[in-house]
Protein backbone atom coordinates (compact mmCIF):
# COMPACT_ATOMS: atom_id res chain seq x y z
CA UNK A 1 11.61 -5.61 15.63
CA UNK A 2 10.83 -2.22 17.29
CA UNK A 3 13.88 -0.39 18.20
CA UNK A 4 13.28 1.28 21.83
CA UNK A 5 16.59 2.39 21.82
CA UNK A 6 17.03 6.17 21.64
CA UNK A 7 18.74 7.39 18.39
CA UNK A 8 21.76 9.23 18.36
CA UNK A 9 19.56 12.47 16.85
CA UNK A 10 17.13 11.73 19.25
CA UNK A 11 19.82 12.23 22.12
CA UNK A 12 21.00 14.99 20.12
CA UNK A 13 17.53 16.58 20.33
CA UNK A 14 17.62 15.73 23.88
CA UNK A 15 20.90 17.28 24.98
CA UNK A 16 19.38 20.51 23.09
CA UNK A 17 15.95 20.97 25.23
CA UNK A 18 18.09 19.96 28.36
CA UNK A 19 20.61 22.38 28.37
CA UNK A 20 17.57 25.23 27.35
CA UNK A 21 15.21 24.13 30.12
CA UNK A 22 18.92 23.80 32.77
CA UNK A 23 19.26 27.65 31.51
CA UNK A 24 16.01 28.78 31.32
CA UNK A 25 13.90 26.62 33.53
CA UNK A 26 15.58 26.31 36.81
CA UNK A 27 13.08 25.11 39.96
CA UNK A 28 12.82 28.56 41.19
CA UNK A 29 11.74 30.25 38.46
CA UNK A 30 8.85 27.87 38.11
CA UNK A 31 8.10 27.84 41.82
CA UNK A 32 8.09 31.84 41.55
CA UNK A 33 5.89 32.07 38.50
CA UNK A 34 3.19 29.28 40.01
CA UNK A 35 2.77 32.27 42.56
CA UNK A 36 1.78 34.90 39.44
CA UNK A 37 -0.76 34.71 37.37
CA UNK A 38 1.37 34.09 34.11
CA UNK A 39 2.43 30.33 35.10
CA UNK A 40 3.85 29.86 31.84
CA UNK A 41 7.18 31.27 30.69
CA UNK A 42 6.13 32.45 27.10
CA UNK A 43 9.91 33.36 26.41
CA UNK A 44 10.83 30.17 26.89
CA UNK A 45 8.30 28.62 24.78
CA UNK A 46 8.83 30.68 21.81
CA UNK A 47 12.32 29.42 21.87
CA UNK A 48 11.38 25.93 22.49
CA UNK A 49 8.68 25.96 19.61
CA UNK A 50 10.25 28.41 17.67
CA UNK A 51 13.70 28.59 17.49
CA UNK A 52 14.49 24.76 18.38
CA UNK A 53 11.72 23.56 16.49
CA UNK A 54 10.07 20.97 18.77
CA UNK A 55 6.61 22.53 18.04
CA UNK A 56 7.38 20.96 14.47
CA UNK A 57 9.02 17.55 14.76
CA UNK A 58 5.85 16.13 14.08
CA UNK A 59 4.68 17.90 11.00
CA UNK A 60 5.99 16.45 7.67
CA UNK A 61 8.53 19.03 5.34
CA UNK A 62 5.69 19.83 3.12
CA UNK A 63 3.23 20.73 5.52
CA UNK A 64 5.65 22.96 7.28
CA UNK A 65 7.45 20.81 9.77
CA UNK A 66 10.68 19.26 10.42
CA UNK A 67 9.89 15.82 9.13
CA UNK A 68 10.44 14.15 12.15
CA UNK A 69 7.94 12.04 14.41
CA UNK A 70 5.91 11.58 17.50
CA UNK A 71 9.35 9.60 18.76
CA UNK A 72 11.42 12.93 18.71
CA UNK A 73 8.46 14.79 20.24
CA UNK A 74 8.38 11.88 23.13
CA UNK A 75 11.58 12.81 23.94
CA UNK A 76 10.43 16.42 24.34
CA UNK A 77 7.95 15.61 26.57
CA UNK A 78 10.17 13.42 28.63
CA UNK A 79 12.60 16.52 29.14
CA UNK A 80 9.79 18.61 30.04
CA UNK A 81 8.33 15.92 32.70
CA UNK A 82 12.04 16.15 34.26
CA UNK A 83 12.36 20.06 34.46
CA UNK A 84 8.29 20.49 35.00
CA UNK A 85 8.35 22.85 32.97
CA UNK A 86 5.68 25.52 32.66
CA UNK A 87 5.15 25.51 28.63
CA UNK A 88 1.48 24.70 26.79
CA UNK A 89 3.59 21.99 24.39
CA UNK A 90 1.16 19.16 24.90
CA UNK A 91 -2.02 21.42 24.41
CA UNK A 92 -0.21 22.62 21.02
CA UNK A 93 2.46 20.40 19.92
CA UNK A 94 0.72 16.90 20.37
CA UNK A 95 -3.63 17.61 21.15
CA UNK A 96 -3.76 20.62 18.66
CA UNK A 97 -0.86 19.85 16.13
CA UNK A 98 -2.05 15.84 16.08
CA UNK A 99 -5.59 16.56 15.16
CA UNK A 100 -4.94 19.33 12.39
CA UNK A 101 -2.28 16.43 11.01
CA UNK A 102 -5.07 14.01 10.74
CA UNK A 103 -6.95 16.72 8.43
CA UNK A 104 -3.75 17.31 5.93
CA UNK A 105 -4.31 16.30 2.81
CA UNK A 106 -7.88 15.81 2.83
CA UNK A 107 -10.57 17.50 0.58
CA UNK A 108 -12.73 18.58 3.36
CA UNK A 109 -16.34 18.53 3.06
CA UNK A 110 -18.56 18.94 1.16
CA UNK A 111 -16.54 21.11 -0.82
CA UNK A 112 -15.69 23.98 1.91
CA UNK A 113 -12.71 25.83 2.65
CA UNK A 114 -11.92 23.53 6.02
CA UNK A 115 -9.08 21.76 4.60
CA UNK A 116 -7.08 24.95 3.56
CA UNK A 117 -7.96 26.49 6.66
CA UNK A 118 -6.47 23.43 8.97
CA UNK A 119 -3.43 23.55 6.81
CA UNK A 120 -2.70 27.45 7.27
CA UNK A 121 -2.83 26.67 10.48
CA UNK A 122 -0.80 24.04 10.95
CA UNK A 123 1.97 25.62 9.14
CA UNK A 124 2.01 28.34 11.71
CA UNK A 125 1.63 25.75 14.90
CA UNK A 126 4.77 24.52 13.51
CA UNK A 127 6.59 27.69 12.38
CA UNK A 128 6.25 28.32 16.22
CA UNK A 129 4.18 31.41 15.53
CA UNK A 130 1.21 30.84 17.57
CA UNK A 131 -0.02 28.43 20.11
CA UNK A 132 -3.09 26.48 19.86
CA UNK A 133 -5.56 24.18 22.85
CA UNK A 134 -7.69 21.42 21.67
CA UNK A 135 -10.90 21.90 23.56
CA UNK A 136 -12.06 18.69 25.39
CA UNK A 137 -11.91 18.26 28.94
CA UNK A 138 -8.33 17.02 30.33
CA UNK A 139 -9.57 13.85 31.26
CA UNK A 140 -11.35 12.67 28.08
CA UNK A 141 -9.70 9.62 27.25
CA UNK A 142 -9.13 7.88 23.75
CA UNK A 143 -11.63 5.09 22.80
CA UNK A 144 -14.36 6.64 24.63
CA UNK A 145 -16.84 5.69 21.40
CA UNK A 146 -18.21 9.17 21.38
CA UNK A 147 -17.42 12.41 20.48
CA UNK A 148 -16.84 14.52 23.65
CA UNK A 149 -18.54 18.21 22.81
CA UNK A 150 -20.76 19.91 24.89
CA UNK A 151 -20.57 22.88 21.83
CA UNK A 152 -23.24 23.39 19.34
CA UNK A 153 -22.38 24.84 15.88
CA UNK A 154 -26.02 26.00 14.23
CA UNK A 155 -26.37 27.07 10.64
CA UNK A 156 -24.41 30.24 10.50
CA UNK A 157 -21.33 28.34 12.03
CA UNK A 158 -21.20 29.79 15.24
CA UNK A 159 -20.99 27.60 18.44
CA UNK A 160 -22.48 28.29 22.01
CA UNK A 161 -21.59 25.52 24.62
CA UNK A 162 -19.05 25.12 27.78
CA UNK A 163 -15.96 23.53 27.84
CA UNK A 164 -14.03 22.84 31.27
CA UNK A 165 -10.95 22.10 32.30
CA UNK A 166 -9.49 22.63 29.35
CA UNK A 167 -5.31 22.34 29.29
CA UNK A 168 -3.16 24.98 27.89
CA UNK A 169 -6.18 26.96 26.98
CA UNK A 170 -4.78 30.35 29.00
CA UNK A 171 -2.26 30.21 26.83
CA UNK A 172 -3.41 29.88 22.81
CA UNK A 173 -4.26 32.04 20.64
CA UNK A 174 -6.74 29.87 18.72
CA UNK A 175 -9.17 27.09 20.30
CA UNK A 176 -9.63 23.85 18.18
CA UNK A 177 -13.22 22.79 19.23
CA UNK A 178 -15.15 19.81 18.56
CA UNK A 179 -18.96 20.60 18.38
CA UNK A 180 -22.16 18.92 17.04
CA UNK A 181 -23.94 20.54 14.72
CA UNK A 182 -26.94 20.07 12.38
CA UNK A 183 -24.56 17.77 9.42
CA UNK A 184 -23.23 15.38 12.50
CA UNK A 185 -19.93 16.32 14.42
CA UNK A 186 -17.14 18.87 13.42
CA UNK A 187 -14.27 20.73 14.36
CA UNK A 188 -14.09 24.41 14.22
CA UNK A 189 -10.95 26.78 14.92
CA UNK A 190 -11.71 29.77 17.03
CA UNK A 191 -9.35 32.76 17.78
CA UNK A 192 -9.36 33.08 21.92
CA UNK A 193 -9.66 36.90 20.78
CA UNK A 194 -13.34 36.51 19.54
CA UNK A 195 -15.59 38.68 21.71
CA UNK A 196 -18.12 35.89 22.42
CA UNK A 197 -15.75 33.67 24.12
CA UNK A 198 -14.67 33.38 27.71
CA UNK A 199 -11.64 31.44 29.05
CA UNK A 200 -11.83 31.16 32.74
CA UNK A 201 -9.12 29.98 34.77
CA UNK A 202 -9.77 27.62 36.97
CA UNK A 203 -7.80 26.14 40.49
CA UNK A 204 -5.56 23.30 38.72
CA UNK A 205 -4.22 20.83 40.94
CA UNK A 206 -1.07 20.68 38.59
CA UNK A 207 0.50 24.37 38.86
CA UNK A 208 2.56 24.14 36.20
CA UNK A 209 -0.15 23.16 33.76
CA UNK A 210 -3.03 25.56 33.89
CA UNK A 211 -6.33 24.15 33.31
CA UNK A 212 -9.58 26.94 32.54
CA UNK A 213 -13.18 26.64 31.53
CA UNK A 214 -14.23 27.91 27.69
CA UNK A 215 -17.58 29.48 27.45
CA UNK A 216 -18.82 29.98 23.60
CA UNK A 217 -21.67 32.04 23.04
CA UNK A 218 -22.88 32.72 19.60
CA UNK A 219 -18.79 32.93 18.87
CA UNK A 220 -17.85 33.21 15.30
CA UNK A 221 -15.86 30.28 13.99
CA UNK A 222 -13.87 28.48 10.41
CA UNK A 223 -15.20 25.82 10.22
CA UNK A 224 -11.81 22.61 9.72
CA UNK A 225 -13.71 19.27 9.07
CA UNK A 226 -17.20 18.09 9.26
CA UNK A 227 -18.72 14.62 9.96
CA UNK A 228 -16.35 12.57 7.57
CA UNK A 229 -12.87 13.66 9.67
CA UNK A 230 -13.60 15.20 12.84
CA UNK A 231 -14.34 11.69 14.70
CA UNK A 232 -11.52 10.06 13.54
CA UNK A 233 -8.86 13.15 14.07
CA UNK A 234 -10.09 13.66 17.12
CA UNK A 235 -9.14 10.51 18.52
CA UNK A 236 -6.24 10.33 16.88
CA UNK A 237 -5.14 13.54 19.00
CA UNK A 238 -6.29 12.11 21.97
CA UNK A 239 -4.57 8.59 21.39
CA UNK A 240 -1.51 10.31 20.50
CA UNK A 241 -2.07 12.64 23.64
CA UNK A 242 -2.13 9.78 25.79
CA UNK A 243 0.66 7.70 24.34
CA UNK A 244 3.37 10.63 24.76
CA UNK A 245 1.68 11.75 28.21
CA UNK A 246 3.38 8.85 29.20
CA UNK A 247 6.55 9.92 28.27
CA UNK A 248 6.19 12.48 30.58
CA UNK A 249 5.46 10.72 33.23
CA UNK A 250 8.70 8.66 32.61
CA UNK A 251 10.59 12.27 32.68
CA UNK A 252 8.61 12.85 35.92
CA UNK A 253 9.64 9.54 37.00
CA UNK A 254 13.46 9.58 36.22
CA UNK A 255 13.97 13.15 37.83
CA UNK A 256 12.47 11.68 41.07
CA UNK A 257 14.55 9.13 41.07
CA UNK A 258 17.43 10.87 40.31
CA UNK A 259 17.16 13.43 43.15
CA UNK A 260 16.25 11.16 45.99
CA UNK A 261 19.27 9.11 45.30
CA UNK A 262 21.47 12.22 45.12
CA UNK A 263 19.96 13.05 48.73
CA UNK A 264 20.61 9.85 50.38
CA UNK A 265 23.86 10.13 49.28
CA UNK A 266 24.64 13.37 50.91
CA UNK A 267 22.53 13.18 53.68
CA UNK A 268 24.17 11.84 56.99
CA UNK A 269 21.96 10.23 59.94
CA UNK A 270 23.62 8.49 62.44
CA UNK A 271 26.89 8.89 62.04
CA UNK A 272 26.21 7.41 57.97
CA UNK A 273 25.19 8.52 54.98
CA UNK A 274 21.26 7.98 54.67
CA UNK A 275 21.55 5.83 51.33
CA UNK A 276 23.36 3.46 52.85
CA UNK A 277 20.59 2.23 54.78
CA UNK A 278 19.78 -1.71 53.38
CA UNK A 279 15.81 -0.94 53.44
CA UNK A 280 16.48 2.62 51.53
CA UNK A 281 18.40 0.93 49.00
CA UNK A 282 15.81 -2.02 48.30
CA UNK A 283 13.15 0.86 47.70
CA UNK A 284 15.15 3.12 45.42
CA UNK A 285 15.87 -0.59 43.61
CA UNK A 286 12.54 -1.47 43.12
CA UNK A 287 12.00 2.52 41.49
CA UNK A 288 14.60 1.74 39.37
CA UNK A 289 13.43 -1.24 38.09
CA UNK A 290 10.11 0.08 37.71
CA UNK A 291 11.27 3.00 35.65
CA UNK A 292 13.32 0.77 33.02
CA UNK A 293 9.93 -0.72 32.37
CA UNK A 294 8.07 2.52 31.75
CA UNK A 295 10.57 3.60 29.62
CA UNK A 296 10.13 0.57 27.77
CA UNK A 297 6.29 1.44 27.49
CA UNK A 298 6.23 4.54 27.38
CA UNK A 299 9.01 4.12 24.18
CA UNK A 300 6.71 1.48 21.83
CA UNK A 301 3.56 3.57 22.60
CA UNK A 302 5.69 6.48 20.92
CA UNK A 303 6.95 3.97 18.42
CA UNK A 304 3.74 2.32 17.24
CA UNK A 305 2.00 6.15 16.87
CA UNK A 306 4.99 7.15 14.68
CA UNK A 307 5.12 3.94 12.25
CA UNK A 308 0.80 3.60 12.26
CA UNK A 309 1.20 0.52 13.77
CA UNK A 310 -2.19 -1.06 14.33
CA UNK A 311 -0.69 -2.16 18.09
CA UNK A 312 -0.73 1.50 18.74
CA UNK A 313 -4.12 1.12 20.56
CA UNK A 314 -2.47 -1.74 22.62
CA UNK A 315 0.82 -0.09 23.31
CA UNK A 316 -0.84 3.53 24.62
CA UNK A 317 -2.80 1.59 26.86
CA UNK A 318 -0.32 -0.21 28.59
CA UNK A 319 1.80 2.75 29.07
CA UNK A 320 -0.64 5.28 30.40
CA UNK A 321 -1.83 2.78 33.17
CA UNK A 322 2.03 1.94 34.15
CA UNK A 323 3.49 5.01 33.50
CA UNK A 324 0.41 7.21 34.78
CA UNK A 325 1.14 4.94 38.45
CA UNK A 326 4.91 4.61 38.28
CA UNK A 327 5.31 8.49 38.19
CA UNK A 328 2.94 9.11 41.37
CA UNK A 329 5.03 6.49 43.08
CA UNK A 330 8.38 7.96 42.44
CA UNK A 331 7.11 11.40 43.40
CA UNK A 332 5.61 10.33 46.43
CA UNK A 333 9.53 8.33 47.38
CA UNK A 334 10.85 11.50 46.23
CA UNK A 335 8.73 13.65 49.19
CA UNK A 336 8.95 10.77 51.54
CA UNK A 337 12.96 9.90 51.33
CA UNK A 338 13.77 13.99 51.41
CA UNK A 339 12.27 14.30 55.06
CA UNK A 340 11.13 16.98 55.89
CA UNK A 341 12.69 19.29 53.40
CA UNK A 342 10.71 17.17 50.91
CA UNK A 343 7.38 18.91 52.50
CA UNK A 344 8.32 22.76 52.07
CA UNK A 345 7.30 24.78 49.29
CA UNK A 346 10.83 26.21 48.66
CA UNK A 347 11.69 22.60 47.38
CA UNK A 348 10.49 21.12 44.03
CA UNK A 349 9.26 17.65 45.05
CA UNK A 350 5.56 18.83 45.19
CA UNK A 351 5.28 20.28 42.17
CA UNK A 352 6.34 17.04 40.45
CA UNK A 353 3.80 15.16 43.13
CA UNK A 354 1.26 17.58 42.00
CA UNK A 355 2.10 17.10 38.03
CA UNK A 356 2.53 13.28 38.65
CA UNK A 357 -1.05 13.11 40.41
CA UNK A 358 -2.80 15.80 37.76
CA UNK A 359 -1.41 13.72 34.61
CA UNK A 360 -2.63 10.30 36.66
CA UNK A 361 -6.11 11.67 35.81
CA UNK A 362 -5.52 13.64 32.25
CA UNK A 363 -6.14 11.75 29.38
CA UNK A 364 -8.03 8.46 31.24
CA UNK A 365 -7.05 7.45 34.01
CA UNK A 366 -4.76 3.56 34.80
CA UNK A 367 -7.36 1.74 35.64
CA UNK A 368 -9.96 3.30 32.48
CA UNK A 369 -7.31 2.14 30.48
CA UNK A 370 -6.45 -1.03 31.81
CA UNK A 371 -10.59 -1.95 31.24
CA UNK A 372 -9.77 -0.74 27.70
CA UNK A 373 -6.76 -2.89 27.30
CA UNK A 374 -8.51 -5.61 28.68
CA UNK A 375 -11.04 -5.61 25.53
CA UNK A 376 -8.76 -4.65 23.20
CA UNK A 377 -7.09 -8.04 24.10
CA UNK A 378 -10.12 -9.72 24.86
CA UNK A 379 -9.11 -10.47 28.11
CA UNK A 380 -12.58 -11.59 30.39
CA UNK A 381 -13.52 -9.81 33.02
CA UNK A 382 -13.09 -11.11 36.47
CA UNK A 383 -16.24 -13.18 37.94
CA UNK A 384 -18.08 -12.06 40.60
């Protein structure tokens, strides 16, 4: 059976990006830097990456990683959902990192260099040495059936075509984009230095998650895979994408949580304290119980992507649509149960409501995936 218990390395690991992010990543230095135009604390994420490693849990020993798995990077994410943390480690660590893994150890195509090339860069993904942004929209979802490019490559392997909303992208140093060219669909790694390439910030609903628009035109780029691995790697990355999104969201979920009930406990009203209130308690006991669930969810989804469990598909679909509505819920309680301190900008409710709500939509949104869930079961469709 699978084990959804955490591991005592995996708490280990845990303890370790806790303690950073309680050092480095207190709520106002993320509400002051969602004011700037440098959102994301690049000290902090070269330590996080770098010097703790999480940018290589993933990555076997002999490509350059720690030999870990998507279930230590899960708990990652879940750390980062409870400090909402400004760092580009899904954009790198899981979308980028995921679909160079799914090119290791392949002989490219058609006898090119694209192979090598994905593994060079891999190795320095998870040496923490640069940063990298897979370039689909946000809300692409896995299982789509297509490949989602609006990038041509032509002959010379250069690519023209827009990209929007594209997470983490303000941040890398090198774009992985899938783009259809004249052999079918490939992926192609270009540096964000290239002159022919513009990455445009755009209004992101989620402040501590930047999204921007990528404009290629004529931009020089290696070419990584080619028809025979680009399709599948990409939705590899986006399956694994989605399954530890939702890991997240649990983190998002559990800090909610956590701080309303603090509140109700010290808040008086009435002569009482606020969480003693019998209709108060019955809400924050219905959270609860939803959260146990979603970390039960949100734990196989990791699970199944780490062992290549053919559920996998199964399991990331039923935690993105619980886990994508859970944490929306709980941040809403959270805003709603802290009055009206819960509504000011000096307090860090919103910007979990506003990652809760953003992540709802990244990655296919609960009810996309519960229609995909539904065929991948073959559950019927309701009449009428």
């Amino acid at each position: 059976m699978t084990d959804l218990l955490y591991s005592e390395i995996e708490e280990e690991l845990r303890a370790s990006v806790r303690a950073l992010l309680t050092d480095r990543c207190p709520h106002e230095n993320t509400l002051g830097r969602c004011e700037t135009g440098e959102p994301y604390d690049r000290g902090l994420w070269q330590t996080l990456a770098r010097d703790l490693g999480t940018a290589s849990l993933a990555v076997p020993e002999e490509a350059g990683g720690a030999g870990a798995s998507v279930r230590e990077a899960a708990v990652v994410l879940e750390e980062l959902g409870r400090a909402s943390a400004p760092t580009p480690y899904l954009g790198s660590a899981v979308l980028a990192t995921t679909a160079l893994l799914a090119l290791e150890g392949t002989d490219g195509d058609s006898g090119d260099s694209g192979a090598g090339e994905a593994s060079k860069l891999l190795a320095s993904l998870a040496a923490g040495e640069r940063t990298a942004a897979l370039a689909v929209p946000l809300s692409v979802m896995p299982g789509a059936g297509t490949f989602p490019s609006a990038v041509r490559a032509d002959s010379a392997g250069t690519l023209t075509g827009t990209v929007t909303s594209v997470a983490d992208a303000t941040a890398a140093d090198v774009l992985i984009v899938p783009a259809e060219g004249r052999d079918g669909p490939g992926l192609y790694a270009v540096e964000t230095t290239a002159a022919a390439l513009a990455v445009v910030p755009r209004t992101s609903l989620d402040l501590t998650r930047p999204v921007a628009d990528v404009t290629l035109t004529g931009t020089a780029a290696r070419r990584l895979a080619g028809a025979e691995q680009a399709p599948a790697a990409l939705e590899r990355a986006l399956l694994t994408g989605a399954g530890l999104l939702a890991s997240e969201q649990l983190g998002i979920a559990e800090w909610c949580l956590t701080a309303t009930v603090a509140h109700l406990k010290d808040r008086r009203q009435f002569g009482r304290q606020l969480g003693s209130f019998q209709a108060l308690k019955h809400r924050l006991a219905d959270l609860w119980l939803e959260v146990v669930g979603a970390r039960a969810a949100a734990r196989y989804a990791a699970d199944t992507l780490a062992t290549g469990d053919p559920d996998a598909p199964v399991a990331v679909a039923v935690a993105a649509s619980h886990c994508g509505e859970l944490a929306v819920r709980a941040a809403e309680e959270c805003v709603q149960l802290h009055g009206g301190i819960g509504m000011t900008w000096e307090h860090p409710a919103h910007l979990y409501l506003k990652r809760a709500k953003a992540d709802q939509i990244a990655l296919g949104t609960p009810d996309r995936h519960r229609a995909a869930l539904a065929a991948l079961v073959d559950l019927p469709a309701p009449v009428g």
